[in-house]
N, C-alpha and C. Protein backbone atom coordinates (compact mmCIF):
# COMPACT_ATOMS: atom_id res chain seq x y z
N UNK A 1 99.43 85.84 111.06
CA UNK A 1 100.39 86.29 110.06
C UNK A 1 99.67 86.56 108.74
N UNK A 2 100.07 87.72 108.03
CA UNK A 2 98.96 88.17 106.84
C UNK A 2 100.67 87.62 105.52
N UNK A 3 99.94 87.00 104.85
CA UNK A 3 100.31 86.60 103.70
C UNK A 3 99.59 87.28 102.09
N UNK A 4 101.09 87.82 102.01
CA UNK A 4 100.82 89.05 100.89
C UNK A 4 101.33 88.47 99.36
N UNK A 5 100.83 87.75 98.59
CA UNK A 5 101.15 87.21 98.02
C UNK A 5 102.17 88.06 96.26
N UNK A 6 103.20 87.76 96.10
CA UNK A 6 103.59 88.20 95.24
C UNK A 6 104.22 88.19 94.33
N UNK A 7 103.71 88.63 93.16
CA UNK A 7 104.00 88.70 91.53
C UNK A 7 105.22 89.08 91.03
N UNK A 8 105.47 88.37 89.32
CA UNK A 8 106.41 88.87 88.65
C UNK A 8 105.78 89.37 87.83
N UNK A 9 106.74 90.06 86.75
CA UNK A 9 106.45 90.63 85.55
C UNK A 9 105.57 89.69 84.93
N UNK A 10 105.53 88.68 84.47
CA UNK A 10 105.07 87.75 83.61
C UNK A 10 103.57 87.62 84.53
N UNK A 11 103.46 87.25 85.60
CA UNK A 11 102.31 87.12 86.43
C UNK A 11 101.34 88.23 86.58
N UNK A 12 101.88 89.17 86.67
CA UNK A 12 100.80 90.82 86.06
C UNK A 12 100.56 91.02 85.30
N UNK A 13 101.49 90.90 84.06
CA UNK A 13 100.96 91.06 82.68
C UNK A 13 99.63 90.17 82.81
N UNK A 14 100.11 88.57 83.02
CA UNK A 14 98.84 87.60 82.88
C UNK A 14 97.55 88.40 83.44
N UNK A 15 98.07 88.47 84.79
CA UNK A 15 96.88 89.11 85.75
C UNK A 15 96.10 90.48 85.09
N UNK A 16 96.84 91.69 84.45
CA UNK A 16 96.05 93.12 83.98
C UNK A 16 95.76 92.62 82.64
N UNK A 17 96.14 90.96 81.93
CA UNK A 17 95.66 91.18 80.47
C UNK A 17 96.86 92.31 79.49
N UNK A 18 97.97 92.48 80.05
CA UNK A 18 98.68 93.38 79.08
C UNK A 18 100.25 92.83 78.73
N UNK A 19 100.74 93.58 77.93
CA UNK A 19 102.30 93.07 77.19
C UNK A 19 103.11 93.11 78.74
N UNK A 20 104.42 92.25 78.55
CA UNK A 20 105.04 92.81 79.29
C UNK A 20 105.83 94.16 79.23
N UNK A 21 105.78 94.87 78.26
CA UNK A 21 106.49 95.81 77.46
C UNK A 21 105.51 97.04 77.95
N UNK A 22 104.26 96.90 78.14
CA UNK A 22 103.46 97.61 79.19
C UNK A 22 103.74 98.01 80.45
N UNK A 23 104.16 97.20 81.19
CA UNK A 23 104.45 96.82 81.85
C UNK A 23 105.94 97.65 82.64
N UNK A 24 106.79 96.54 81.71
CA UNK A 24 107.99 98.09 81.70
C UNK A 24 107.72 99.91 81.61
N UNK A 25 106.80 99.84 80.68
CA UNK A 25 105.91 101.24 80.88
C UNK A 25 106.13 101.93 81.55
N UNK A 26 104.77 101.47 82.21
CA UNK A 26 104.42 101.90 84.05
C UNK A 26 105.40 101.84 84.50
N UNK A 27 106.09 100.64 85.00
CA UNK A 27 107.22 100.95 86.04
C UNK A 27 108.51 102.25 85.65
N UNK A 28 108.53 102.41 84.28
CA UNK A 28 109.49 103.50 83.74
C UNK A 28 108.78 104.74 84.04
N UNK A 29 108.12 104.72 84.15
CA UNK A 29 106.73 106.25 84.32
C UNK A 29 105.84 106.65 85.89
N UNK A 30 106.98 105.00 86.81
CA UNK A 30 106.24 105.31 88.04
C UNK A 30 104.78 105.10 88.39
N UNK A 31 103.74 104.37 87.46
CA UNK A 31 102.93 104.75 87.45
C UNK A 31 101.91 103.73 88.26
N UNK A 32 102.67 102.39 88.24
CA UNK A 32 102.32 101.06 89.21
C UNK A 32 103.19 100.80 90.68
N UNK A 33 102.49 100.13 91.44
CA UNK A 33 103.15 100.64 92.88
C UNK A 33 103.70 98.78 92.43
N UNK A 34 105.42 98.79 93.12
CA UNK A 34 106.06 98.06 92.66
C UNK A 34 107.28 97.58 93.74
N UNK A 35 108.33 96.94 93.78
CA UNK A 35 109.27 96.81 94.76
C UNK A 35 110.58 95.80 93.84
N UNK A 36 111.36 96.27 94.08
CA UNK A 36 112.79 95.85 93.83
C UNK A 36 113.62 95.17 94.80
N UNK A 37 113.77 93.86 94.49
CA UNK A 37 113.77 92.80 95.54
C UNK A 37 114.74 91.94 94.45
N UNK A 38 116.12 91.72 94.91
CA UNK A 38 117.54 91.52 94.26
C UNK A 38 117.40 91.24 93.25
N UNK A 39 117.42 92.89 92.77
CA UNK A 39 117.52 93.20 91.20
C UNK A 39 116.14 92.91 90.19
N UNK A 40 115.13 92.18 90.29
CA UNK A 40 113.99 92.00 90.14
C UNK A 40 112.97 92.39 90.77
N UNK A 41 111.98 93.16 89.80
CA UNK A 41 110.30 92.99 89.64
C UNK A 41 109.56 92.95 90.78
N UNK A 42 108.71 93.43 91.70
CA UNK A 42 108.02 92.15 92.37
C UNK A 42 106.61 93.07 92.94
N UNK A 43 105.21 92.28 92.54
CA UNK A 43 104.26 93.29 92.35
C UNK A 43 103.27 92.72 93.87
N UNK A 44 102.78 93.44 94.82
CA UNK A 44 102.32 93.04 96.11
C UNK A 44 100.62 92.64 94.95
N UNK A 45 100.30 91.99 94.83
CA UNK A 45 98.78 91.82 94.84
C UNK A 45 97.77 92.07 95.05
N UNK A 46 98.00 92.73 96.37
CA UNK A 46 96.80 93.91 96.37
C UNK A 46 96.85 95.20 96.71
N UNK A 47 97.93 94.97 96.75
CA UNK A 47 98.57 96.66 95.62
C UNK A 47 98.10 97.17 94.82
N UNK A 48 98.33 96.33 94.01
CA UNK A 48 97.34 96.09 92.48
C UNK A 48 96.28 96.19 92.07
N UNK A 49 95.65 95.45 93.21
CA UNK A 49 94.02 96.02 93.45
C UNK A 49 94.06 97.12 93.71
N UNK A 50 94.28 97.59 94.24
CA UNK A 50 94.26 98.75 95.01
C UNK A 50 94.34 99.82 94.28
N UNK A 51 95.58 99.92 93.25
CA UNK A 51 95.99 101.05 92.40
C UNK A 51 94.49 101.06 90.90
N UNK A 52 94.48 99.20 90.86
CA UNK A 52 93.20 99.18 89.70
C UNK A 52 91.97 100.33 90.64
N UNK A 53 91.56 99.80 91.97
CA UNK A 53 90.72 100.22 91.79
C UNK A 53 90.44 102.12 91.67
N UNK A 54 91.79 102.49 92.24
CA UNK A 54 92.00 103.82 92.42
C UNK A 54 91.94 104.23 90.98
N UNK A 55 91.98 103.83 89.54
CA UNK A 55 92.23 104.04 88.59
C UNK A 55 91.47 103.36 87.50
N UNK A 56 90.44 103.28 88.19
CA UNK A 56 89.12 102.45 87.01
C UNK A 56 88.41 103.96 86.85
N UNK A 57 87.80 103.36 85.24
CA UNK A 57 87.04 104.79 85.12
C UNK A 57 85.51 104.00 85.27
N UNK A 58 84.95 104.27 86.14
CA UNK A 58 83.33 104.17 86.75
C UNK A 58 82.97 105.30 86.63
């Protein structure tokens, strides 16, 4: 069984280092991959990775 561990708003902000108001941002702009799970937030973890790494400038 793969265990996908997952985030709130407050726990990403912590995690990317940014506001939560950032945050709202992205999700208003589509721009973080995200899921709506009764009525709340909820960020897959390596998702996250995933989108960072698709979106680092190297």
């Amino acid at each position: 069984m793969v265990v996908t561990e997952l985030m709130t708003i407050d726990d990403l902000a912590a995690y990317l280092k940014v506001s939560r108001r950032t945050i709202y941002e992205w999700l208003k702009q589509n721009k973080i991959p995200a899921l709506k799970l009764v009525g709340q937030w909820r960020f897959k973890k390596d998702k996250i990775d995933e989108w960072m790494e698709q979106h680092s400038q190297t």
